[in-house]
C-alpha atoms as a PDB file:
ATOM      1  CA  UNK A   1       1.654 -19.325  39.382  1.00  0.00           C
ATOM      2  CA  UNK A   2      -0.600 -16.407  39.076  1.00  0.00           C
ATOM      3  CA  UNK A   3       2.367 -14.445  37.472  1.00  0.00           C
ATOM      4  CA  UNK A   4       2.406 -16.984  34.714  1.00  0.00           C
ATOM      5  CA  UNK A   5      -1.273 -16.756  34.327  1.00  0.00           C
ATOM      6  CA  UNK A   6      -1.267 -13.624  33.745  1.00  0.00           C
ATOM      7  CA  UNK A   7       1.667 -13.445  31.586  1.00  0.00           C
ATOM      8  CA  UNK A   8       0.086 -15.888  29.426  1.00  0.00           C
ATOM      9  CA  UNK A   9      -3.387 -13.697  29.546  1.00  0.00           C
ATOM     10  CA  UNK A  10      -1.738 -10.717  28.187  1.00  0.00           C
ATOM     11  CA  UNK A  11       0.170 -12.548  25.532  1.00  0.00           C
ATOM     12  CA  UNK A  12      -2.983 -14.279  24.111  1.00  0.00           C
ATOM     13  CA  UNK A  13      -4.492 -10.847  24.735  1.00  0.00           C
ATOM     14  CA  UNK A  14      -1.994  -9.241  22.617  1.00  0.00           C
ATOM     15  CA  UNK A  15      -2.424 -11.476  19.773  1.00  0.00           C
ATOM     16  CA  UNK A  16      -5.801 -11.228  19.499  1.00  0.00           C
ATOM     17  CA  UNK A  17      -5.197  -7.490  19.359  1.00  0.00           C
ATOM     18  CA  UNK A  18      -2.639  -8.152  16.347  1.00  0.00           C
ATOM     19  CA  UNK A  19      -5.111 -10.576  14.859  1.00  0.00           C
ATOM     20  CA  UNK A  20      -7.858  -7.242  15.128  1.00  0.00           C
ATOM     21  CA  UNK A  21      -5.912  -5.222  12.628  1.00  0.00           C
ATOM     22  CA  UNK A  22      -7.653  -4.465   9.261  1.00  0.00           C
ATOM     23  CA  UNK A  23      -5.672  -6.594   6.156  1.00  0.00           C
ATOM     24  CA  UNK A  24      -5.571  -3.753   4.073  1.00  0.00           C
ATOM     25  CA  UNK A  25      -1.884  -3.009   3.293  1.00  0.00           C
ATOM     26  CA  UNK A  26      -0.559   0.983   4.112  1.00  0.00           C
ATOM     27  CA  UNK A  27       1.382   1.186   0.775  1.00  0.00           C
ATOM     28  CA  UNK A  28       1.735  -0.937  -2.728  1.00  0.00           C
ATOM     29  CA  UNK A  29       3.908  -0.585  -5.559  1.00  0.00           C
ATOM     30  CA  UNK A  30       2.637   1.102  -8.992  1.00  0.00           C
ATOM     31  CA  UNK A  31       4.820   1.524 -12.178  1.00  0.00           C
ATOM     32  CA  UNK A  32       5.298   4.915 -13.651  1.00  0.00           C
ATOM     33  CA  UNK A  33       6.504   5.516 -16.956  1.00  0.00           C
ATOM     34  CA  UNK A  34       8.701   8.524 -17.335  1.00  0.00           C
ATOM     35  CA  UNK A  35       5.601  10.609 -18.304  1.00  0.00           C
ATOM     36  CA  UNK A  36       4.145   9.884 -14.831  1.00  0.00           C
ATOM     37  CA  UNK A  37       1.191   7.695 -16.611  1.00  0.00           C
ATOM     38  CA  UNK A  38       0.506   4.446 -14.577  1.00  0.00           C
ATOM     39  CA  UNK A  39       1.212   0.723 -16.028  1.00  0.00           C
ATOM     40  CA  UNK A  40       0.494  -2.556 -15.355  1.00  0.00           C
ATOM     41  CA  UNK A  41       2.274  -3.936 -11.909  1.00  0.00           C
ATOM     42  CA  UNK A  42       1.947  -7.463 -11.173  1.00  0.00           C
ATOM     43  CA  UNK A  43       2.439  -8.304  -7.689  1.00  0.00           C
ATOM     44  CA  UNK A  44       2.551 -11.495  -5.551  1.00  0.00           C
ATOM     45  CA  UNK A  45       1.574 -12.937  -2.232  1.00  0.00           C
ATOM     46  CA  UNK A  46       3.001 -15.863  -0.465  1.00  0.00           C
ATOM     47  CA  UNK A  47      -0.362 -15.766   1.687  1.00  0.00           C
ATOM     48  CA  UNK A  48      -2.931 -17.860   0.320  1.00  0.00           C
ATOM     49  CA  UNK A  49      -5.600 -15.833   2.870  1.00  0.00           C
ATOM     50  CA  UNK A  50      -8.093 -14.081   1.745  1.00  0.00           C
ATOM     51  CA  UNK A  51      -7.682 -11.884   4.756  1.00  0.00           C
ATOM     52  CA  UNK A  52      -4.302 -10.921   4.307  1.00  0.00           C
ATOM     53  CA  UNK A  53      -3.398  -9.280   0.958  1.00  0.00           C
ATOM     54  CA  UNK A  54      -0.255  -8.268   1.835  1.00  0.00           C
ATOM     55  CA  UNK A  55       1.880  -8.111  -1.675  1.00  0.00           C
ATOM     56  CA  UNK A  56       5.511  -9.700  -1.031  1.00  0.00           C
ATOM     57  CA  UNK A  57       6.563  -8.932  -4.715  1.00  0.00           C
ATOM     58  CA  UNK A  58       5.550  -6.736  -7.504  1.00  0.00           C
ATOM     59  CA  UNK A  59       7.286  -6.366 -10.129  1.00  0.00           C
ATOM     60  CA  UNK A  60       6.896  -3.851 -13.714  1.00  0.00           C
ATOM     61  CA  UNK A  61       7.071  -6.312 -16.772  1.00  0.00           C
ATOM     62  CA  UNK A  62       5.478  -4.012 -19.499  1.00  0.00           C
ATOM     63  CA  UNK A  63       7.627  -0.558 -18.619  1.00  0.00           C
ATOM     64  CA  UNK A  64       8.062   1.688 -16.130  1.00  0.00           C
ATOM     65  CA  UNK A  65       9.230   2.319 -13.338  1.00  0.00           C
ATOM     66  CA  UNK A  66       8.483   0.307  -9.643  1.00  0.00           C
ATOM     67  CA  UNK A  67       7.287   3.136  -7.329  1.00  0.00           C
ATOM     68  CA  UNK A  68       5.964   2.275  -3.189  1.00  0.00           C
ATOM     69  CA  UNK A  69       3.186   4.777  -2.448  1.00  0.00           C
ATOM     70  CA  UNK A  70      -0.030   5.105  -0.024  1.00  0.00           C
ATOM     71  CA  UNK A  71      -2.664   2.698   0.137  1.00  0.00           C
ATOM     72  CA  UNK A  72      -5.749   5.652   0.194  1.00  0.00           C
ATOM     73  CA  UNK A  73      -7.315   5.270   3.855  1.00  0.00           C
ATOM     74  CA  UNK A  74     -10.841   4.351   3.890  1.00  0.00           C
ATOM     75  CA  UNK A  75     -13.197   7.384   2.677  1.00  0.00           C
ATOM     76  CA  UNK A  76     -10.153   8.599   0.986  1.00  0.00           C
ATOM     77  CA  UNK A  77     -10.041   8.942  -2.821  1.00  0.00           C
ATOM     78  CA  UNK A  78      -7.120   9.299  -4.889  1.00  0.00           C
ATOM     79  CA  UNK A  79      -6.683  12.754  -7.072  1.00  0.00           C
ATOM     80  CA  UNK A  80      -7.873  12.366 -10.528  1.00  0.00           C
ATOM     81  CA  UNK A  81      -5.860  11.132 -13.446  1.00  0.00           C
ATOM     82  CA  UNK A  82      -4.599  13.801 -15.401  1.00  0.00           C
ATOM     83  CA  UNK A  83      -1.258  15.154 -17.512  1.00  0.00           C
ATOM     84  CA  UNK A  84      -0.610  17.623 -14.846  1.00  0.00           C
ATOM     85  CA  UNK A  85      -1.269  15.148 -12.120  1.00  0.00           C
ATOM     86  CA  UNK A  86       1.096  12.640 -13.889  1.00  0.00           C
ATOM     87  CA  UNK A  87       3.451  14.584 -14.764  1.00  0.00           C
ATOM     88  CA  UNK A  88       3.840  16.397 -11.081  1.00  0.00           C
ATOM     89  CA  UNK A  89       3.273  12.835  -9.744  1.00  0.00           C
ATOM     90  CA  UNK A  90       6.554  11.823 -11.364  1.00  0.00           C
ATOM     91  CA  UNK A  91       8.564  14.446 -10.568  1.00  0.00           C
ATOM     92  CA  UNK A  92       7.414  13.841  -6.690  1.00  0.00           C
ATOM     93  CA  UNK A  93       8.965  10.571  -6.838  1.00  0.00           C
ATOM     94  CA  UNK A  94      12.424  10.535  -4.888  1.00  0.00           C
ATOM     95  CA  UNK A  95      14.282   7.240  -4.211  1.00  0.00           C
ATOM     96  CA  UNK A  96      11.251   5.092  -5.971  1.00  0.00           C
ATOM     97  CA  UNK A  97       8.926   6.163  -3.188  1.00  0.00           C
ATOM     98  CA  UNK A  98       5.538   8.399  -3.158  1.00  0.00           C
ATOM     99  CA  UNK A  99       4.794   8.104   0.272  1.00  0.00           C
ATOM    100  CA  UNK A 100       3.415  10.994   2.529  1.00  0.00           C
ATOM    101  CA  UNK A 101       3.471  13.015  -0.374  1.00  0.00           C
ATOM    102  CA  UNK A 102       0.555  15.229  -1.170  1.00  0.00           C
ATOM    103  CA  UNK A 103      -0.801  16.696  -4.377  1.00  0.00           C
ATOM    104  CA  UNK A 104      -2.571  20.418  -3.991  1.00  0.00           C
ATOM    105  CA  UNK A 105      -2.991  19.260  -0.739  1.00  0.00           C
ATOM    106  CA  UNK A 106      -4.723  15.751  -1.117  1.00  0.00           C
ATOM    107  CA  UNK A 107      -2.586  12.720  -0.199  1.00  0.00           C
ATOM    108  CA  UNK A 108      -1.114  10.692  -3.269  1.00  0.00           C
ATOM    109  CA  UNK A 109      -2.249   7.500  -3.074  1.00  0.00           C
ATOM    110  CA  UNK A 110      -3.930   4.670  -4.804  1.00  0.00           C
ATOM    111  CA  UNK A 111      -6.767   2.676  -4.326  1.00  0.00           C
ATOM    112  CA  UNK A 112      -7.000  -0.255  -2.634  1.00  0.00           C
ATOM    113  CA  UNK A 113      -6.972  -3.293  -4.901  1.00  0.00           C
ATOM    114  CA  UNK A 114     -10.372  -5.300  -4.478  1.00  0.00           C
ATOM    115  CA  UNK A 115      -9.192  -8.538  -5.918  1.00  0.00           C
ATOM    116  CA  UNK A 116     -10.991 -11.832  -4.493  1.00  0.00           C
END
């Protein structure tokens, strides 16, 4: 009995602990054209929280090409648009994915979106 009760403890424990995590997602998609410039992405959640803003989908309808990178941690900015940053961005991208790649040493990443 007390086996149980404490299995039970450390589930609801554990879920609460799961529950704790921040909703911020680690990485999103962008869309890169082939100069490296960003466009539009549209992107999709099958969560109707507020809390949770994971994307499911996202998808590049105007051009360009769908790329997964870093979410920028909190405190973290993400390096300045510019042609050399675009066009170095772009040629960092290997198998649609800019994750843990850095830029003259900052991270490349994006900003996380504030929608409501």
């Amino acid at each position: 009995m007390k086996a149980t009760i404490l299995v039970a403890t450390a589930a609801f424990l554990a879920g609460g602990a799961a529950l704790a995590q921040p909703a911020t997602p680690r990485t999103t998609t962008i869309c890169l054209d082939v100069g490296g410039r960003q466009q539009p992405v549209t992107c999709y959640s099958q969560s109707a929280s507020r809390l949770d803003r994971s994307e499911d989908i996202c998808q590049c309808f105007h051009s360009g090409r769908p790329v997964t990178v870093d979410v920028c941690p909190e405190g973290v900015n993400p390096p300045a648009e510019s042609a050399v940053y675009e066009r170095e961005r772009y040629a960092l991208v290997q198998d649609g994915s800019l994750v843990g790649k850095t830029w003259r040493g900052r991270p490349v990443c994006v900003a996380p979106h504030r929608g409501g």
